[in-house]
C-alpha atoms as a PDB file:
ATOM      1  CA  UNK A   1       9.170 -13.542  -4.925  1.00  0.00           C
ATOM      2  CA  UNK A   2       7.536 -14.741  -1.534  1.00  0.00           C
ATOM      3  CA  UNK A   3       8.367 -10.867  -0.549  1.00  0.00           C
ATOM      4  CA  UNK A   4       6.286 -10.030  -3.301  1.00  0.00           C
ATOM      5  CA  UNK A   5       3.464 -12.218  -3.047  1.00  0.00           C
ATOM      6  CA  UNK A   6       2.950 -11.612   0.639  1.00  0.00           C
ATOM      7  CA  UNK A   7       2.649  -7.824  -0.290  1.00  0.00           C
ATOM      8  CA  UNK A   8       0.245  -8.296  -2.907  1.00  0.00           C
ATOM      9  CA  UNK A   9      -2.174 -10.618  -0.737  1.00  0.00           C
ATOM     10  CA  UNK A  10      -1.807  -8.114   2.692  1.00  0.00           C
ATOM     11  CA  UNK A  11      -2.851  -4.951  -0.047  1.00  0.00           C
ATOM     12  CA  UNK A  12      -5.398  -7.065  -0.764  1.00  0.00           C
ATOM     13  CA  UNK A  13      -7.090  -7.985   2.018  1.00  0.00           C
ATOM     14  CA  UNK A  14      -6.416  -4.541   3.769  1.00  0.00           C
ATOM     15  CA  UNK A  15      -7.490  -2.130   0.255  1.00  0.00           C
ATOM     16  CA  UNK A  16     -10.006  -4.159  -2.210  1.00  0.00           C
ATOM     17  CA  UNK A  17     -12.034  -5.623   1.045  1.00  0.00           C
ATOM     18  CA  UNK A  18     -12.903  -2.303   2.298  1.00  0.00           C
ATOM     19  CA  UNK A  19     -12.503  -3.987   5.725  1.00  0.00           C
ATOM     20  CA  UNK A  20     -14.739  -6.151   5.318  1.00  0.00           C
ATOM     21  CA  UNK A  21     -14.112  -9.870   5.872  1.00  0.00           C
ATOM     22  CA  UNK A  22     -13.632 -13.010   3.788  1.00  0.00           C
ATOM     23  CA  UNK A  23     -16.118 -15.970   4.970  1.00  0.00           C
ATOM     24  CA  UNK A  24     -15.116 -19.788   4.186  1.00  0.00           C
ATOM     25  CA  UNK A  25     -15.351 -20.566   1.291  1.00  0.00           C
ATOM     26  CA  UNK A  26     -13.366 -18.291  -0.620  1.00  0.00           C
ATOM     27  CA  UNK A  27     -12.137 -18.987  -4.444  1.00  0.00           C
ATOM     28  CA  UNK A  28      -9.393 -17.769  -6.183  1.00  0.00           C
ATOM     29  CA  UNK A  29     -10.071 -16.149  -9.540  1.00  0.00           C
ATOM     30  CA  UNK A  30      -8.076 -15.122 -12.313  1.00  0.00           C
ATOM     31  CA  UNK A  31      -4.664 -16.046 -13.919  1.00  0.00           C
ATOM     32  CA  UNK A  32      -2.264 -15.298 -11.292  1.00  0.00           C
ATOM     33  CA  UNK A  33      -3.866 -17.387  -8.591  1.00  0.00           C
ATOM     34  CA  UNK A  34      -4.706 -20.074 -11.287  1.00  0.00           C
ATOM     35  CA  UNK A  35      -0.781 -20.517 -12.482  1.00  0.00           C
ATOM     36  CA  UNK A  36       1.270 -18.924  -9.666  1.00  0.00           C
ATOM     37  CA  UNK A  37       1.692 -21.656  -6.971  1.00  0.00           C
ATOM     38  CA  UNK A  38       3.083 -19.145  -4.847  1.00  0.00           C
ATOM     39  CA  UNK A  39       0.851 -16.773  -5.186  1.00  0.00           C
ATOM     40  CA  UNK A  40      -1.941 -19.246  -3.625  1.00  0.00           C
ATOM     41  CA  UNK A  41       0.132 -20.027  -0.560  1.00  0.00           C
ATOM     42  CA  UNK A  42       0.236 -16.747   0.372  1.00  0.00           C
ATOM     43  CA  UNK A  43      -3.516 -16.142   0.235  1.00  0.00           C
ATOM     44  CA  UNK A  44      -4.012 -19.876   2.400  1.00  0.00           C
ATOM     45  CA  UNK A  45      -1.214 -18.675   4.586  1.00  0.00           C
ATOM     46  CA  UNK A  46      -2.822 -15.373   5.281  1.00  0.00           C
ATOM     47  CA  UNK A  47      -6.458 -15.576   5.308  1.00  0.00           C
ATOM     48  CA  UNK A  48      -6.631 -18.607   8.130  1.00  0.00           C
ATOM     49  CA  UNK A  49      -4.395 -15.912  10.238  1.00  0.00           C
ATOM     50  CA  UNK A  50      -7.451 -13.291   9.497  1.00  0.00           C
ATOM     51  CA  UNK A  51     -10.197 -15.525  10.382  1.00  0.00           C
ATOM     52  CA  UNK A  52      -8.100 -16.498  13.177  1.00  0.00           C
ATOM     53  CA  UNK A  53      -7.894 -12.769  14.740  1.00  0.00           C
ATOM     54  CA  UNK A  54     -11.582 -11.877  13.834  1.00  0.00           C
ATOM     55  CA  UNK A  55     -12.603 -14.743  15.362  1.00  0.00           C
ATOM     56  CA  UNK A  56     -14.085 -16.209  12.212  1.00  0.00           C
ATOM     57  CA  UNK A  57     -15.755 -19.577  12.880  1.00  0.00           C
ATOM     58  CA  UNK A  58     -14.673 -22.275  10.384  1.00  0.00           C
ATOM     59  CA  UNK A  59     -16.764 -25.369   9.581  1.00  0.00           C
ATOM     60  CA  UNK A  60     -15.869 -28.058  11.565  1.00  0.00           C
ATOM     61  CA  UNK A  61     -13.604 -30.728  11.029  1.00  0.00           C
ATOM     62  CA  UNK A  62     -12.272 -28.375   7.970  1.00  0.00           C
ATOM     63  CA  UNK A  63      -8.497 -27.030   7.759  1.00  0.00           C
ATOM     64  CA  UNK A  64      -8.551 -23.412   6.837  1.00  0.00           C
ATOM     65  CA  UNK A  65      -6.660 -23.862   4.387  1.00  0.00           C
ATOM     66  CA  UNK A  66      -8.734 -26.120   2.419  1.00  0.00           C
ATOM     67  CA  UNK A  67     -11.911 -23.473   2.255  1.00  0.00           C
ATOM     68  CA  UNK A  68      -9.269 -21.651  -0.255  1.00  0.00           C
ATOM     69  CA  UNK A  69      -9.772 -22.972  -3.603  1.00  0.00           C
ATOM     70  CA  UNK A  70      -9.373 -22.280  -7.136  1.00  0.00           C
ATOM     71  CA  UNK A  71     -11.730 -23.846  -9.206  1.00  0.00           C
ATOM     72  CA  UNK A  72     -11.339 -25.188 -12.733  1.00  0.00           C
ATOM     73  CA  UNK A  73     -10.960 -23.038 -15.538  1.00  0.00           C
ATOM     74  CA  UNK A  74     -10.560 -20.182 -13.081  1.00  0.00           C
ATOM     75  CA  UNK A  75      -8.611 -17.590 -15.295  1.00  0.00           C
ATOM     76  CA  UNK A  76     -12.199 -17.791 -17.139  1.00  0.00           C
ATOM     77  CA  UNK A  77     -14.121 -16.774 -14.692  1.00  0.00           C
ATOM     78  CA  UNK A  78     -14.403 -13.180 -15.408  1.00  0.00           C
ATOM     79  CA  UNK A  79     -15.209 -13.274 -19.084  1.00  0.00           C
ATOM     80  CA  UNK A  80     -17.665 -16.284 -17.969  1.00  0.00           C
ATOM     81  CA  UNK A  81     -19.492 -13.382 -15.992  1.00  0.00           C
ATOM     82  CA  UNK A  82     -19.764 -10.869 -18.822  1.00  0.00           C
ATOM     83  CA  UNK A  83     -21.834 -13.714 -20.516  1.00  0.00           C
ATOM     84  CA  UNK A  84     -23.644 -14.436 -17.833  1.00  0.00           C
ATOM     85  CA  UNK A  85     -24.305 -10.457 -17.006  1.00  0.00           C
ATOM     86  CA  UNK A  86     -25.280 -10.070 -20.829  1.00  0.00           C
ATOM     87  CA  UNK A  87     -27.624 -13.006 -20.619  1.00  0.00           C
ATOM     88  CA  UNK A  88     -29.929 -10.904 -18.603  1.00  0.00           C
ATOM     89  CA  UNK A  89     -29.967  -7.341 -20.494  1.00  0.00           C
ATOM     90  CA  UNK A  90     -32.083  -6.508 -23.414  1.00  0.00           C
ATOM     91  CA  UNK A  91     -31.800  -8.005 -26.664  1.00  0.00           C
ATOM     92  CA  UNK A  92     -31.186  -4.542 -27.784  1.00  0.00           C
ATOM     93  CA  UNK A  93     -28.144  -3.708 -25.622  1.00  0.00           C
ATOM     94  CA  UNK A  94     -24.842  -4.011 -27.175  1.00  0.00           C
ATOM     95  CA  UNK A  95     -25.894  -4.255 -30.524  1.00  0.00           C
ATOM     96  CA  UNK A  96     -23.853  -2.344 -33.128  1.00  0.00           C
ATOM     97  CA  UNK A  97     -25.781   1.319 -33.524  1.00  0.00           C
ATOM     98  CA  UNK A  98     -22.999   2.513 -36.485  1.00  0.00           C
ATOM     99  CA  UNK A  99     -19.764   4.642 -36.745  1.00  0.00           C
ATOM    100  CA  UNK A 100     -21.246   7.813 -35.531  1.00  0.00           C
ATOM    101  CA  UNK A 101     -22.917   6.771 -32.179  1.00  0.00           C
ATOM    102  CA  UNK A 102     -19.562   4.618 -31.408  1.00  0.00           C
ATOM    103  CA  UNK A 103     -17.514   7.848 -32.196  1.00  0.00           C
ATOM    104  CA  UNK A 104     -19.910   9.793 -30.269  1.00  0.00           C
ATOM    105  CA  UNK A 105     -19.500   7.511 -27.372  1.00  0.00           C
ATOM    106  CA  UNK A 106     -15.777   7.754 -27.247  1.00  0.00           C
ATOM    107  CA  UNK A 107     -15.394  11.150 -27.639  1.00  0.00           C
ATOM    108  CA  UNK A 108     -18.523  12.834 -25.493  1.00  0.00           C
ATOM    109  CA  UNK A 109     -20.488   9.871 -24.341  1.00  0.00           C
ATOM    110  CA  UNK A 110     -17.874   8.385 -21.363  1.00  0.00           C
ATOM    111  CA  UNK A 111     -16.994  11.744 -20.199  1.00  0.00           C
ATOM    112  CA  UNK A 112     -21.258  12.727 -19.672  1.00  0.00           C
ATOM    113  CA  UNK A 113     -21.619   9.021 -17.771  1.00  0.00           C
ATOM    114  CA  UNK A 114     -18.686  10.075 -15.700  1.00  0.00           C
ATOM    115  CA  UNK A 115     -20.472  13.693 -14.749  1.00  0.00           C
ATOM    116  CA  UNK A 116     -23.622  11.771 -13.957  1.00  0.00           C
ATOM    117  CA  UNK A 117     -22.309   9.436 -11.694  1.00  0.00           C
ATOM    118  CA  UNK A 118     -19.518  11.544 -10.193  1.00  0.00           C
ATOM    119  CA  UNK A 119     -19.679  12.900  -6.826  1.00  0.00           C
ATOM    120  CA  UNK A 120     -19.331  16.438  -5.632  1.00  0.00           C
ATOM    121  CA  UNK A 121     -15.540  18.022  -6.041  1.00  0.00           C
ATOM    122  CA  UNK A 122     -13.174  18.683  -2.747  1.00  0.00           C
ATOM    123  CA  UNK A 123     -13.523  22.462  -3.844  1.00  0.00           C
ATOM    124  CA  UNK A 124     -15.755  24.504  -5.756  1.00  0.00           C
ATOM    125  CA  UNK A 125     -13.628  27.963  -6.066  1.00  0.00           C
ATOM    126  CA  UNK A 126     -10.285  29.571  -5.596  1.00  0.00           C
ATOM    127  CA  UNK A 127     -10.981  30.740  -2.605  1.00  0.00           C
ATOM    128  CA  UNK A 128     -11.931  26.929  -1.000  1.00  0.00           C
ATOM    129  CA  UNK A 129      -9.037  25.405  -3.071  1.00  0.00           C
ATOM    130  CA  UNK A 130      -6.322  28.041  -1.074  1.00  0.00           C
ATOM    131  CA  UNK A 131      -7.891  26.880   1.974  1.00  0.00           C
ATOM    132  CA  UNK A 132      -7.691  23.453   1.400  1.00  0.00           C
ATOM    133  CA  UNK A 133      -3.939  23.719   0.727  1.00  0.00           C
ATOM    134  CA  UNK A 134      -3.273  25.592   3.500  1.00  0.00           C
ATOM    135  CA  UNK A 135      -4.950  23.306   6.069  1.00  0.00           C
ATOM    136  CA  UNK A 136      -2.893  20.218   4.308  1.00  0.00           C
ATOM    137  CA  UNK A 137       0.338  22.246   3.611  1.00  0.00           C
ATOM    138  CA  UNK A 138       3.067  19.969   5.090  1.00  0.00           C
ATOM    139  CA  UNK A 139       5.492  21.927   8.007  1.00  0.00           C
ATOM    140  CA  UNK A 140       8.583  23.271   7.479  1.00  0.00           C
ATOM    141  CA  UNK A 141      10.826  20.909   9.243  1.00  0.00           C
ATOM    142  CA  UNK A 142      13.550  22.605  11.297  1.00  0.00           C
ATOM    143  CA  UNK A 143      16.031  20.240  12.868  1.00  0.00           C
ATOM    144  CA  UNK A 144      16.402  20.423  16.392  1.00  0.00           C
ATOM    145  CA  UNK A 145      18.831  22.115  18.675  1.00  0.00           C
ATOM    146  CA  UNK A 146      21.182  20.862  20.877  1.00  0.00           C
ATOM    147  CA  UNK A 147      23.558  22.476  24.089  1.00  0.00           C
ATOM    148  CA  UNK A 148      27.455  21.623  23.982  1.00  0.00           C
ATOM    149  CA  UNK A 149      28.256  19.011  26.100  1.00  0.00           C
ATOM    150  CA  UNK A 150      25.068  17.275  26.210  1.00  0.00           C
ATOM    151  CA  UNK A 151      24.285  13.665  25.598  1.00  0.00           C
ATOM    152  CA  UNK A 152      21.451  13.223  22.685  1.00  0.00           C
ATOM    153  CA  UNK A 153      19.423   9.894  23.016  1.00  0.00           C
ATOM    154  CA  UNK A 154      17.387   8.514  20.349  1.00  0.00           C
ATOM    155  CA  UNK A 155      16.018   5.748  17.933  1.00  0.00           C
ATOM    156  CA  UNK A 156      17.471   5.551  14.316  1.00  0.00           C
ATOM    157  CA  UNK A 157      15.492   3.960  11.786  1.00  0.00           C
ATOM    158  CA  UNK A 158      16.582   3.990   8.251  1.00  0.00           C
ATOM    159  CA  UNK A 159      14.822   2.602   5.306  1.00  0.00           C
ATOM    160  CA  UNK A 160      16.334   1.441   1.906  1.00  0.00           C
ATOM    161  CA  UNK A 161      14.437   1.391  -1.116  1.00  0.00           C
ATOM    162  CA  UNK A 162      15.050   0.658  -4.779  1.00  0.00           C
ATOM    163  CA  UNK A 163      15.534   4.108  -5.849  1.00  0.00           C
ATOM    164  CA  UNK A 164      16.520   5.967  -2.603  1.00  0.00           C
ATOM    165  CA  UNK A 165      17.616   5.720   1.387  1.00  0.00           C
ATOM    166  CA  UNK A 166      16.106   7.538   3.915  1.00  0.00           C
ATOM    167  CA  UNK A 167      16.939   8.020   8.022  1.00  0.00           C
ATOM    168  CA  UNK A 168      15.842   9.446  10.636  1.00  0.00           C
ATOM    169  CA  UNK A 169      16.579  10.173  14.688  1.00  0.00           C
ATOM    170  CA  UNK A 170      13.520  10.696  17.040  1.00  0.00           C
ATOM    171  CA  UNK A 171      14.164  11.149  20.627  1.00  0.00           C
ATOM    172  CA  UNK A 172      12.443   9.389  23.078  1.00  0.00           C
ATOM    173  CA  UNK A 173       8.836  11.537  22.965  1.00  0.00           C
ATOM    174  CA  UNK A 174       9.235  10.460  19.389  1.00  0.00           C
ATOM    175  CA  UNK A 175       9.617  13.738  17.708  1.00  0.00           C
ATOM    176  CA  UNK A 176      12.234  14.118  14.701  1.00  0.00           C
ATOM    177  CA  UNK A 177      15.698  15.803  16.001  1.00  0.00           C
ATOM    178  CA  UNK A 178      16.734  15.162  12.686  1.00  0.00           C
ATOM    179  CA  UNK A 179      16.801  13.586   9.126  1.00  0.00           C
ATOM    180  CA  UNK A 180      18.881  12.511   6.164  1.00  0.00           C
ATOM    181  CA  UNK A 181      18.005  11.387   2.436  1.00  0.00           C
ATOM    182  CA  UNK A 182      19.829  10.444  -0.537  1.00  0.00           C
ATOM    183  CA  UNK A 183      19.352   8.644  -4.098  1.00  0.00           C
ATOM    184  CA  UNK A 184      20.591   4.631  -3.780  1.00  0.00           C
ATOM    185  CA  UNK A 185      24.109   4.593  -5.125  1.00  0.00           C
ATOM    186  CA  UNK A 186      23.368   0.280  -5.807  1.00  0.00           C
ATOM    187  CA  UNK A 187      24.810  -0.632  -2.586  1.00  0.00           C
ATOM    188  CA  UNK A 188      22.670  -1.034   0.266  1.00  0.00           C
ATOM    189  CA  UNK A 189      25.185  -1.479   3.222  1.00  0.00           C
ATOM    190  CA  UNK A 190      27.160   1.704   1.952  1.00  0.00           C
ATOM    191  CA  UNK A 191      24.216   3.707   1.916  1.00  0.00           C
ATOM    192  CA  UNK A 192      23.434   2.610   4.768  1.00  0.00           C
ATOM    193  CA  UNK A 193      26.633   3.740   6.563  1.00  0.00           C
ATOM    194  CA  UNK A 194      26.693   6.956   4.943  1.00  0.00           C
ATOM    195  CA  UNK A 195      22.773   7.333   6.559  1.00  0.00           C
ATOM    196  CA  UNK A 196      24.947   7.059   9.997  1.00  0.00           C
ATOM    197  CA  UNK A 197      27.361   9.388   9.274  1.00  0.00           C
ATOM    198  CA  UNK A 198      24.723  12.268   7.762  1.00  0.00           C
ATOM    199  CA  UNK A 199      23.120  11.357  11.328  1.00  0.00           C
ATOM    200  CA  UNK A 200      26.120  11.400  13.519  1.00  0.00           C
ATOM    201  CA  UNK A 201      27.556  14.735  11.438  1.00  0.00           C
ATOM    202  CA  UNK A 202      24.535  16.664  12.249  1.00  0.00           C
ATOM    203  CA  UNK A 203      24.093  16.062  15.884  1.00  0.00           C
ATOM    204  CA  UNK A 204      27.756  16.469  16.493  1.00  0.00           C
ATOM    205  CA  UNK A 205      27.939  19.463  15.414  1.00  0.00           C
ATOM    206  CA  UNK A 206      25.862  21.024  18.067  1.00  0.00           C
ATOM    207  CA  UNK A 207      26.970  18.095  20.455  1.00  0.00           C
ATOM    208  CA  UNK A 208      29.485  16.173  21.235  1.00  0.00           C
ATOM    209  CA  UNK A 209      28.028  12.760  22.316  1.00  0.00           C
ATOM    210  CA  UNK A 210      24.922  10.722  21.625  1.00  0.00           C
ATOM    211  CA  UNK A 211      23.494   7.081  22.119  1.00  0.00           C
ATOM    212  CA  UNK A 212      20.736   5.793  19.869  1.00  0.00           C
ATOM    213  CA  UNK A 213      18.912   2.119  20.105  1.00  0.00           C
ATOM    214  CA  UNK A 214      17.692   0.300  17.016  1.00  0.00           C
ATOM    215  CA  UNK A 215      14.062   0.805  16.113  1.00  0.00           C
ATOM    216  CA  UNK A 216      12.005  -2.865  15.718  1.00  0.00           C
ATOM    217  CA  UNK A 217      11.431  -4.271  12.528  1.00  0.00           C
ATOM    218  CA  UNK A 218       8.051  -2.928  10.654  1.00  0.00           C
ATOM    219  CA  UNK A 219       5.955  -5.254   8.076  1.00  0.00           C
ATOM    220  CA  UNK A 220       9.034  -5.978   5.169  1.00  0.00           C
ATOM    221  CA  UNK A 221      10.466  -2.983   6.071  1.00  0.00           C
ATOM    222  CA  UNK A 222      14.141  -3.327   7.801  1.00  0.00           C
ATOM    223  CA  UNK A 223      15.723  -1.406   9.923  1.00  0.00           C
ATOM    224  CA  UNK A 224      19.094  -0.903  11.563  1.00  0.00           C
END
């Protein structure tokens, strides 16, 4: 769970911020951060490390941690802005029009907001859309060659997901000399073995001896 949490606050404060960045004080709206103890450790834990790095002054005599609130009754603070929103619109806005104009909206009226406010399309023909594939068509990978008799060295790094394992061996310029994938059988340390031997089959068989050093950890991400 603290896996989890971290994840969710680093996505976060990397994705919904835009990289822009939080300023003391900073409250913690909505359900999660008002019942999920955890979750709110992560954010204090986290954000005091950002301000930290971006050089964020902090109000003196204050811990960082304590500019990171949640406030009462914050799981209402959404629906608590709709009123407030509404309180400024027209008297006429939201009011019930009828069957037809609802049925009208659902159907027609969302999609002709959408086409109003949308922006202009990556392509406009076929002849844009084939050359936009081409540009971002991913390379053929071809696994590298080796002589007999020589000595292969290399960085392995192999990571395990939920649903499948995947490795691979760059050399030292860090290009791929080769690569190995395969659905999770439920058992981590086999898979990861098997990763080794996919590795060790393919360079063997176009030479005869390698040497490989472990690759550093990355974020959760482990590596062997």
């Amino acid at each position: 769970m603290a896996s989890l949490f971290e994840a969710i606050i680093l996505q976060n404060l990397s994705v919904l911020t835009r990289g822009h960045t939080l300023r003391p004080h900073v409250l913690l709206l909505g359900g999660p951060n008002s019942f999920i103890r955890g979750m709110r450790e992560a954010w204090q834990a986290n954000i005091p490390r950002m301000w930290q790095e971006r050089k964020v002054a902090v109000p003196e005599g204050s811990k960082p941690e304590d500019l990171i609130k949640v406030p009462q009754n914050a799981q209402y603070f959404a629906a608590m802005g709709a009123i407030e929103f509404g309180r400024a619109e027209d008297d006429c806005v939201g009011c019930y029009r009828g069957y037809d104009s609802l049925k009208h909206y659902i159907e027609y009226g969302r999609q002709e907001e959408k086409a109003k406010a949308g922006g202009k399309g990556l392509v406009e023909n076929v002849t844009e859309f084939e050359t936009f594939r081409e540009s971002y068509r991913p390379k053929k990978f071809t696994p590298a060659t080796f002589q007999k008799g020589s000595t292969v060295g290399g960085f392995i790094g192999i990571d395990g997901g939920s649903t499948s394992t995947k490795a691979v061996l760059l050399d030292e310029k860090g290009d791929i000399l080769c690569k190995a994938y395969q659905l999770s059988n439920g058992n981590p340390i086999q898979d990861t073995l098997e990763m080794f031997e996919n590795l060790r089959g393919q360079v063997e068989d176009r030479a005869p001896s390698w040497k490989c050093w472990e690759l550093p950890p990355l974020g959760m991400r482990r590596t062997f």
